[in-house]
N, C-alpha and C. Protein backbone atom coordinates (compact mmCIF):
# COMPACT_ATOMS: atom_id res chain seq x y z
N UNK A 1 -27.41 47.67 -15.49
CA UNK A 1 -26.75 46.83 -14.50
C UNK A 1 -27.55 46.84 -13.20
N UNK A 2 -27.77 45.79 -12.55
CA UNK A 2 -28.06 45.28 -11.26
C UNK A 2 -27.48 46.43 -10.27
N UNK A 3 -28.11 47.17 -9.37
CA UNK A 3 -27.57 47.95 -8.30
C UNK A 3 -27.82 47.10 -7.08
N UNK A 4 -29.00 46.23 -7.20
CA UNK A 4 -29.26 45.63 -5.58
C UNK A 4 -28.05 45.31 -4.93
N UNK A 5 -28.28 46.00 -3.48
CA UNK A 5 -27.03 45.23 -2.68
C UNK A 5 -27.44 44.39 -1.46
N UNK A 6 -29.13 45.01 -1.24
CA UNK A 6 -29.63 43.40 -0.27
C UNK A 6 -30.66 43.06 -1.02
N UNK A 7 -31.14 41.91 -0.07
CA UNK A 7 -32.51 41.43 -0.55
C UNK A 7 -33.23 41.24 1.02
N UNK A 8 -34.54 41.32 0.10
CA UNK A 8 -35.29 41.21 1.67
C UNK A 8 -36.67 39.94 1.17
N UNK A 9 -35.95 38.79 2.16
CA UNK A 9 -37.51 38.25 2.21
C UNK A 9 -38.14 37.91 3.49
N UNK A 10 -39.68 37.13 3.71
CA UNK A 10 -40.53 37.67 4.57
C UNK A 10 -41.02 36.13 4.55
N UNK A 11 -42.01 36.43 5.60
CA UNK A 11 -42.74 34.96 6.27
C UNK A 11 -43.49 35.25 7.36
N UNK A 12 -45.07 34.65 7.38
CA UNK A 12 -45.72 34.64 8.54
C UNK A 12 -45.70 33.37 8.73
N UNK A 13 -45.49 33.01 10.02
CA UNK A 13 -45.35 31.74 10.26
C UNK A 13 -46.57 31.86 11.61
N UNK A 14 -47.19 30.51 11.56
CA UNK A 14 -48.48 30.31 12.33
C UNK A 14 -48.28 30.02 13.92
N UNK A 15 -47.62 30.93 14.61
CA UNK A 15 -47.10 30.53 15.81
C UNK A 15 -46.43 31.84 16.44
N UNK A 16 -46.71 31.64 18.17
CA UNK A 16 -46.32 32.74 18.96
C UNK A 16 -45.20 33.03 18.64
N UNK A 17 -44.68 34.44 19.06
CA UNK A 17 -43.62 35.05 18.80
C UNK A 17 -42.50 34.42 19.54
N UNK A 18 -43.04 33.74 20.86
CA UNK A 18 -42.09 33.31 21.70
C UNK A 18 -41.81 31.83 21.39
N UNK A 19 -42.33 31.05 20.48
CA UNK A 19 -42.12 29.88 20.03
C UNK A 19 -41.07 30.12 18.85
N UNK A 20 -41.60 31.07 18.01
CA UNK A 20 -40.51 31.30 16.43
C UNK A 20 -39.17 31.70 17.27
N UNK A 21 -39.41 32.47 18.43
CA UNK A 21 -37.80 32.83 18.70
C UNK A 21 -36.84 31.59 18.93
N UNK A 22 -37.43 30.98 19.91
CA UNK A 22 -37.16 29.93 20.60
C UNK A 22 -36.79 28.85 19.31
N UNK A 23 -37.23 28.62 18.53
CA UNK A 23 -37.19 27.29 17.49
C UNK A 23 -36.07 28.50 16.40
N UNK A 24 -36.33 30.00 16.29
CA UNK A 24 -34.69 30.36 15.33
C UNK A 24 -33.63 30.62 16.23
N UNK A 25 -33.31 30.41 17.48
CA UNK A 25 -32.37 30.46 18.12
C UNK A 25 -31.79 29.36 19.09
N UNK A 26 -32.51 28.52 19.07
CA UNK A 26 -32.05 26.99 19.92
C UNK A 26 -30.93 26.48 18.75
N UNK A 27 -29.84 25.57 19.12
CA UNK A 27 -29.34 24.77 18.11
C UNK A 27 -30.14 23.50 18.02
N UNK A 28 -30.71 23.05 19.41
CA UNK A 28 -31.60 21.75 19.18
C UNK A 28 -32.63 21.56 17.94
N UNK A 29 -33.03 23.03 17.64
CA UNK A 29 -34.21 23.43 16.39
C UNK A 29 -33.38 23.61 15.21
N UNK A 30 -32.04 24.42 15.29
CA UNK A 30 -31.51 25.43 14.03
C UNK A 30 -31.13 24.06 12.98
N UNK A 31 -30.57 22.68 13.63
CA UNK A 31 -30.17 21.52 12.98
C UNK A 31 -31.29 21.06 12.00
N UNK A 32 -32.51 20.94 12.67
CA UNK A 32 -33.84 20.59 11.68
C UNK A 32 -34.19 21.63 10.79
N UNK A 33 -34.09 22.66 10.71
CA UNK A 33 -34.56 23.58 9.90
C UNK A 33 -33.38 24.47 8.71
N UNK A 34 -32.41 24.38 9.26
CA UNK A 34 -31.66 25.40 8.35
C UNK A 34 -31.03 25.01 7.37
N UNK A 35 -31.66 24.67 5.82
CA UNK A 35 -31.33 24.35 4.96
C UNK A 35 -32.00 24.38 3.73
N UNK A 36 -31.66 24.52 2.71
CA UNK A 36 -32.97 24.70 1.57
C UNK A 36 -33.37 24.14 0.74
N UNK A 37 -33.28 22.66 0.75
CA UNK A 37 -33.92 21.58 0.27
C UNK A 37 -33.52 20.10 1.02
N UNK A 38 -34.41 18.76 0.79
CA UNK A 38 -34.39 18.13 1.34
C UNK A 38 -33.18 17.13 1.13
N UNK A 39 -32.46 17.48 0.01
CA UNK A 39 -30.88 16.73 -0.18
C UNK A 39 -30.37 17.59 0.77
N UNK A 40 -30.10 18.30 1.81
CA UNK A 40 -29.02 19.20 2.97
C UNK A 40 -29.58 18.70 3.87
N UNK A 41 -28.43 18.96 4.54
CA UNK A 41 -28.73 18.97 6.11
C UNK A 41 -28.20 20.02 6.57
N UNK A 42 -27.92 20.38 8.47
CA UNK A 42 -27.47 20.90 8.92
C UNK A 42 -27.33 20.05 10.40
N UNK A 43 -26.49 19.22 10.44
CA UNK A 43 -25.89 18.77 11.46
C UNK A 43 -25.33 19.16 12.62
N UNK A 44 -24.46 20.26 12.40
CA UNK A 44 -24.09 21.03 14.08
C UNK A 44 -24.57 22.40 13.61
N UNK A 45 -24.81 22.83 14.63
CA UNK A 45 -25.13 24.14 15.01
C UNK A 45 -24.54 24.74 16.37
N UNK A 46 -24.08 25.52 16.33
CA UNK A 46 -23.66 26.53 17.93
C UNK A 46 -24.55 27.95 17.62
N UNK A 47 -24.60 28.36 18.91
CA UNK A 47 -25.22 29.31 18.96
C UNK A 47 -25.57 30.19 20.11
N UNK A 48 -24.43 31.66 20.43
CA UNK A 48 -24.49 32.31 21.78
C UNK A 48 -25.16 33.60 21.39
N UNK A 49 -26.49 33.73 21.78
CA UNK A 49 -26.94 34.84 20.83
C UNK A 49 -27.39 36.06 21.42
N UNK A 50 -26.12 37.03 21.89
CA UNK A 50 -25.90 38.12 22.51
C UNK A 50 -25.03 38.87 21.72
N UNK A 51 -25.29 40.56 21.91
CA UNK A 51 -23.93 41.32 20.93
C UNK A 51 -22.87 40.93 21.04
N UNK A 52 -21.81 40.17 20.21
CA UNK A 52 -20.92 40.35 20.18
C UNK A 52 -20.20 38.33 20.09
N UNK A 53 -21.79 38.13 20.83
CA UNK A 53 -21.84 36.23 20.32
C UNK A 53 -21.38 35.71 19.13
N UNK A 54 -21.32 34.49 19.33
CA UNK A 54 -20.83 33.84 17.69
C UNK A 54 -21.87 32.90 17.41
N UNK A 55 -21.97 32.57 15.96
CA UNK A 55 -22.77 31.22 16.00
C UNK A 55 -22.37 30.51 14.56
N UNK A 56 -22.62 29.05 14.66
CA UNK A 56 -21.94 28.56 13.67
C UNK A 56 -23.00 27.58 12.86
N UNK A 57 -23.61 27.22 11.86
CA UNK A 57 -24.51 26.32 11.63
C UNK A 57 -23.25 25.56 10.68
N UNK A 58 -23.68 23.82 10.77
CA UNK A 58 -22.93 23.64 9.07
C UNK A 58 -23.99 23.17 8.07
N UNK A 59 -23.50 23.20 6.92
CA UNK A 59 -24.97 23.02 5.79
C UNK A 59 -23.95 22.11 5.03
N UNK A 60 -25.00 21.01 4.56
CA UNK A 60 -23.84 19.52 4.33
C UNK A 60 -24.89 19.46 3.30
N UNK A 61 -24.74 18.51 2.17
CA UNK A 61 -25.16 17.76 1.09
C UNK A 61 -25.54 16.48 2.01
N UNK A 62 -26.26 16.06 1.80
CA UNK A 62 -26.50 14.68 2.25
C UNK A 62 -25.77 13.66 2.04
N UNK A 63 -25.60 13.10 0.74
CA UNK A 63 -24.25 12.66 0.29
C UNK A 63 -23.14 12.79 0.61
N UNK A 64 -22.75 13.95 0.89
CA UNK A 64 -21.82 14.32 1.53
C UNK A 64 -20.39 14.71 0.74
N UNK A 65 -21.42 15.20 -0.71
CA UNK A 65 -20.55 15.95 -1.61
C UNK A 65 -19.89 17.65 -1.60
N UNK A 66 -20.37 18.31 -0.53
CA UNK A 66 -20.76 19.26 -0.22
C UNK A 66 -20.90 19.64 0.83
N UNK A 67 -20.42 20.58 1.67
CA UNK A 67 -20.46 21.22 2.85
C UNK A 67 -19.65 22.42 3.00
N UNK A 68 -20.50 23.65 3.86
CA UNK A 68 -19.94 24.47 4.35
C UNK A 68 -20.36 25.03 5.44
N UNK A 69 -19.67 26.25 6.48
CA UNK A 69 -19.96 26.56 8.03
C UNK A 69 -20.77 27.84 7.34
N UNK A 70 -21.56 28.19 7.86
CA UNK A 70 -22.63 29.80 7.92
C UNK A 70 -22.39 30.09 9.21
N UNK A 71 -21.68 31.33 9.25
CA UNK A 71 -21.22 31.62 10.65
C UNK A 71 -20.82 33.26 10.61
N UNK A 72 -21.04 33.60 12.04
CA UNK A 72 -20.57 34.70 11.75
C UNK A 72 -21.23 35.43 13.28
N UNK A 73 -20.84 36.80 13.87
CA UNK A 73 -20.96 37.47 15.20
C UNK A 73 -22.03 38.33 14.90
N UNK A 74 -22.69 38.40 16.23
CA UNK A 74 -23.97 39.11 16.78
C UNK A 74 -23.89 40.38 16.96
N UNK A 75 -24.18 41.54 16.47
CA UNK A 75 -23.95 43.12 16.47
C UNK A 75 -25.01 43.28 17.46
N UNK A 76 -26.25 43.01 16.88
CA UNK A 76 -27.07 43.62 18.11
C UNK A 76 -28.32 42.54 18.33
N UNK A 77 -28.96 42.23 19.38
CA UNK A 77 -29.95 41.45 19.98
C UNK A 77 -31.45 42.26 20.74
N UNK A 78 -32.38 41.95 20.43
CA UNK A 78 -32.99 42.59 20.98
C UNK A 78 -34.10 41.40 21.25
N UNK A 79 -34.40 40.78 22.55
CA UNK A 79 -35.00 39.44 22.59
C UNK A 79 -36.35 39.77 21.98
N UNK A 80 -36.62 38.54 21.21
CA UNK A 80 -37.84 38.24 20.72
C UNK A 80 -38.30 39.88 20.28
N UNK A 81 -37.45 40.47 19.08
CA UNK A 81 -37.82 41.77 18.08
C UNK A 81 -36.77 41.35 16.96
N UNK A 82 -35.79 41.63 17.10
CA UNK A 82 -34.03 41.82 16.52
C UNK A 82 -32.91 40.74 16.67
N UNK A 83 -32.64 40.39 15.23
CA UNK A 83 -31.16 39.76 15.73
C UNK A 83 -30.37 40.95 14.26
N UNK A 84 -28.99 40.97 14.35
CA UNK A 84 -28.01 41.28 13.12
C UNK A 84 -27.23 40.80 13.62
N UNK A 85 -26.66 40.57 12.49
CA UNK A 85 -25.30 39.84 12.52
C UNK A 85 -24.46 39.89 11.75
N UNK A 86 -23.19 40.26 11.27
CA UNK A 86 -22.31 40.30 9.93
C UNK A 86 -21.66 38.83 9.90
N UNK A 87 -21.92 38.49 8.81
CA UNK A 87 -21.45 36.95 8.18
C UNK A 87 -19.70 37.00 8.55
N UNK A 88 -19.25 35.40 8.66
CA UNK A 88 -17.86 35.45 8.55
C UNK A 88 -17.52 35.77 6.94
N UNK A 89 -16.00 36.45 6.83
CA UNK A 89 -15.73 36.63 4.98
C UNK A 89 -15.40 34.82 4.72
N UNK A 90 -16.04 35.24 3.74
CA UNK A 90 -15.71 33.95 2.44
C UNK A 90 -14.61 34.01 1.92
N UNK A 91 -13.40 33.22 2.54
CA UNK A 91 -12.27 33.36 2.03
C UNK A 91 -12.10 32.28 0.89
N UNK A 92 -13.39 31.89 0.14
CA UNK A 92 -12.48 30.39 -0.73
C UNK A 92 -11.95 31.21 -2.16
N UNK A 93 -11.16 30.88 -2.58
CA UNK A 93 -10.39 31.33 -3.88
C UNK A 93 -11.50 31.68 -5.00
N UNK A 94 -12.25 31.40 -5.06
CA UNK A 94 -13.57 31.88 -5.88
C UNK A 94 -13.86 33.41 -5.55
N UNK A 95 -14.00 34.02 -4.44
CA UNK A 95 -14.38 34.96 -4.21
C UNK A 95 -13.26 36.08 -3.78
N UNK A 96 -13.30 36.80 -4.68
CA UNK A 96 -12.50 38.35 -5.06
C UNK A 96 -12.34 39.41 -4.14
N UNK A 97 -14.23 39.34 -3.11
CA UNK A 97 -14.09 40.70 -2.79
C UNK A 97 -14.60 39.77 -1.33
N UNK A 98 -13.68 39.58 -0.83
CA UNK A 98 -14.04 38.17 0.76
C UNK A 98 -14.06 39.74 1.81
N UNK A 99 -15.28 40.15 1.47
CA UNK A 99 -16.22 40.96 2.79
C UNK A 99 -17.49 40.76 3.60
N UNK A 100 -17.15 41.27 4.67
CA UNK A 100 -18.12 40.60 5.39
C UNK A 100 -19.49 41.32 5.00
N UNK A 101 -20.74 40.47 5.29
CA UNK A 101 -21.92 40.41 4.79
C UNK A 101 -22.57 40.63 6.01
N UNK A 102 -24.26 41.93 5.88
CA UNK A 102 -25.24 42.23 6.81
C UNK A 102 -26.05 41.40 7.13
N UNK A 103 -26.94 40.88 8.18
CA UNK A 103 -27.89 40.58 7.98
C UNK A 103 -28.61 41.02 9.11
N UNK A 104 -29.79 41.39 8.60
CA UNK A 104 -30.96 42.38 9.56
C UNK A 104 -31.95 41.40 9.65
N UNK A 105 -32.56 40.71 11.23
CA UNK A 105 -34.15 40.07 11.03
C UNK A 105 -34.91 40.74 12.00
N UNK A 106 -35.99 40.67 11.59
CA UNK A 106 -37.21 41.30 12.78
C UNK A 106 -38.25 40.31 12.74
N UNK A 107 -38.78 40.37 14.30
CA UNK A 107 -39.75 39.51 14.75
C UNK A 107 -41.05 40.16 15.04
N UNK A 108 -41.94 39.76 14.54
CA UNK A 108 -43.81 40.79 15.00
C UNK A 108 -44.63 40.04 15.29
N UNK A 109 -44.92 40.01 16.11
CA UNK A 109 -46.26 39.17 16.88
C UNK A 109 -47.55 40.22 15.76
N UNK A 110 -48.37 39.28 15.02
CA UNK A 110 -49.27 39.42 14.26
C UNK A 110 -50.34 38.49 14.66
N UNK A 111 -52.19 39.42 15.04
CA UNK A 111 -53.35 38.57 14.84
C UNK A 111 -52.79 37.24 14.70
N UNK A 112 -52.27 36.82 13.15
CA UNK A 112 -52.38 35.31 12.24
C UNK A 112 -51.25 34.49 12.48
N UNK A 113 -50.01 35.37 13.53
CA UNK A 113 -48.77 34.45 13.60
C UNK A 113 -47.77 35.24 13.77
N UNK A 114 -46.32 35.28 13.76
CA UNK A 114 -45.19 35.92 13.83
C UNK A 114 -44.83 36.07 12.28
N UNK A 115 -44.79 37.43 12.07
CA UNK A 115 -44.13 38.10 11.05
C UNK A 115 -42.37 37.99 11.22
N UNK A 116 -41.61 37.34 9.91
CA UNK A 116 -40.41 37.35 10.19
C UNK A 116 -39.66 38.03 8.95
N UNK A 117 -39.20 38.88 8.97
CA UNK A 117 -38.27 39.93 7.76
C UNK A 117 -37.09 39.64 7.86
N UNK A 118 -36.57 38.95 7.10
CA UNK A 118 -34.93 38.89 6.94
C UNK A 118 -34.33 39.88 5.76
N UNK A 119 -33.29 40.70 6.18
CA UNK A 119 -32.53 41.17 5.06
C UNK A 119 -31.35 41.17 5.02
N UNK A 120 -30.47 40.52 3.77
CA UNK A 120 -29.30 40.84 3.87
C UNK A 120 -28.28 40.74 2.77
N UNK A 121 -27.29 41.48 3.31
CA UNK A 121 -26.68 41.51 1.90
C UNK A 121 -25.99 40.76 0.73
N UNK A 122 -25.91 41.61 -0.53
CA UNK A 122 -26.09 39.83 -1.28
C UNK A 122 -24.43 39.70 -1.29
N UNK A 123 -24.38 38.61 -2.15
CA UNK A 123 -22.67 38.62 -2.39
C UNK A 123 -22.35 38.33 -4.02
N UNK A 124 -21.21 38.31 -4.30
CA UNK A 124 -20.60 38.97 -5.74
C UNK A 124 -21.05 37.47 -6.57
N UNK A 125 -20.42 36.33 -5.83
CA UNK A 125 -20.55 35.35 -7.19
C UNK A 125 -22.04 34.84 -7.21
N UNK A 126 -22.99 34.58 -7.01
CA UNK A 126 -23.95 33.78 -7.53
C UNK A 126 -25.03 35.01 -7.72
N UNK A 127 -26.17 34.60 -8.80
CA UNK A 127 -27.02 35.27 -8.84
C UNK A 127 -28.22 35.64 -8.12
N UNK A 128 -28.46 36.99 -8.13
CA UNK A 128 -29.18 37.69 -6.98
C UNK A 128 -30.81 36.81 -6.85
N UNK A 129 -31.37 36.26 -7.97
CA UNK A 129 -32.54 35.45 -7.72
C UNK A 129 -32.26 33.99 -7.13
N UNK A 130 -30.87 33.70 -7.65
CA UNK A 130 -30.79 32.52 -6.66
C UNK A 130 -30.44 32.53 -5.66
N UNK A 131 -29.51 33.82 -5.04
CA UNK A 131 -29.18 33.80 -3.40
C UNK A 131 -30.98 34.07 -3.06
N UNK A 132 -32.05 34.97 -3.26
CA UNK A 132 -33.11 34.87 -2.99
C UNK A 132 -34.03 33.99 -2.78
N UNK A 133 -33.70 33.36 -3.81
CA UNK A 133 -34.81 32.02 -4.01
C UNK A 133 -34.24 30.80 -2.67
N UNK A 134 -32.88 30.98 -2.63
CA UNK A 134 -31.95 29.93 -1.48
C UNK A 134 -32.60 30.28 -0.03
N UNK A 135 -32.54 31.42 0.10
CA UNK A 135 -32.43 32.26 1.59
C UNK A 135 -33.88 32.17 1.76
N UNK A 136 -34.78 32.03 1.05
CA UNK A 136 -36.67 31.96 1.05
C UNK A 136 -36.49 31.04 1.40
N UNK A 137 -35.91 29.64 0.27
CA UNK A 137 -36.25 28.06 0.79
C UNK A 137 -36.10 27.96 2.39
N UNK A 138 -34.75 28.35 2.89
CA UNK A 138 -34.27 28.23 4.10
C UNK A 138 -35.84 28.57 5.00
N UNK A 139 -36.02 30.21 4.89
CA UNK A 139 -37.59 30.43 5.43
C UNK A 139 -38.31 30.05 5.85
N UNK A 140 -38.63 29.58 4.37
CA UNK A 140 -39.85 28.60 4.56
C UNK A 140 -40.05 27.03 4.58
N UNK A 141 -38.57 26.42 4.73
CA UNK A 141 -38.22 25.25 5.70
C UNK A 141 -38.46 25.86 7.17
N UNK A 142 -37.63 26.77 7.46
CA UNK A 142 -38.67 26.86 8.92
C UNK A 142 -39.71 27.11 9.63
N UNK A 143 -40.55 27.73 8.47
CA UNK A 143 -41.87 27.95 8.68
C UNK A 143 -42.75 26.87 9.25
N UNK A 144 -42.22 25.54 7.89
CA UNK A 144 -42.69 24.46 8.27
C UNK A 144 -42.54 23.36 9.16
N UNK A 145 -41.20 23.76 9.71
CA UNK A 145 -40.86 22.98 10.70
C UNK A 145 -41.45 23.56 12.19
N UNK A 146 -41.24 25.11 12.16
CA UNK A 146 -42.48 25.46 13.54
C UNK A 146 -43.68 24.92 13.79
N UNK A 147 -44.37 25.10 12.50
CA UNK A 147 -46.06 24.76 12.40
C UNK A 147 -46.20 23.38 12.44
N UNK A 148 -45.03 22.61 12.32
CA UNK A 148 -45.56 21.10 12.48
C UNK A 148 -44.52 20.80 13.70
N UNK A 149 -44.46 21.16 14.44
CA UNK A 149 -43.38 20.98 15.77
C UNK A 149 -43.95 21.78 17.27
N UNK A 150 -43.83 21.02 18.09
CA UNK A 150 -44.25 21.16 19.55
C UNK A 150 -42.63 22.51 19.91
């Protein structure tokens, strides 16, 4: 049996540390980027990003078969190094064990670009390569939206 309880994925993205912060913490940026393929969107975004802040993205189907809020409060901030945050619980009737979820990121100014580590924890219904493979796309949609964005 599966023991993982996070996952951790990673990204150098080609750009100052103070640009990646700025473009993962603006909502003007979080709308263009936070989603993991090109059928989504993410239309509103809020975002107060201090301990104890809230922030809300929504992630829509294009169509508009589909939508939900990714949201959830700021534990600790550390500008341009650290964000965590525990997810809001998933209360939809699908899910059994509606607890709240970690998430750890770190920021590194690297020679080649900003190093970005996200980790966090997984959850009960979907499978652990596809919450992975989801939470990368997201990534590395923003990877690409830094490197091709002023």
């Amino acid at each position: 049996m599966d023991q993982t309880t996070s996952i951790t994925i990673e990204s150098t993205i080609n750009a100052t540390l103070e640009k990646v912060w700025g473009f993962w913490t603006d909502p003007k940026h979080i709308v263009n980027w936070a989603f993991a393929s090109t059928d989504w969107e993410a239309p509103i975004a809020e975002n107060d990003v201090r301990s104890g802040g809230r922030f809300k993205t929504v992630m829509a189907a294009k169509d508009k078969s589909a939508s939900f809020d990714f949201s959830g409060t700021y534990t600790n901030i550390k500008e341009q190094a650290l964000i965590e945050y525990d997810m809001d619980r998933d209360l939809s009737p699908d899910n059994f064990e509606a607890v709240s979820r970690h998430v750890k990121i770190t920021f590194t100014q690297l020679p080649e670009g900003t190093h970005v580590i996200q980790t966090f924890d997984i959850e009960k219904i979907n499978p652990v390569e596809m919450q992975r493979s989801g939470w990368q796309a997201i990534l590395d949609n923003f990877k690409k939206y830094v490197e091709h964005n002023q």
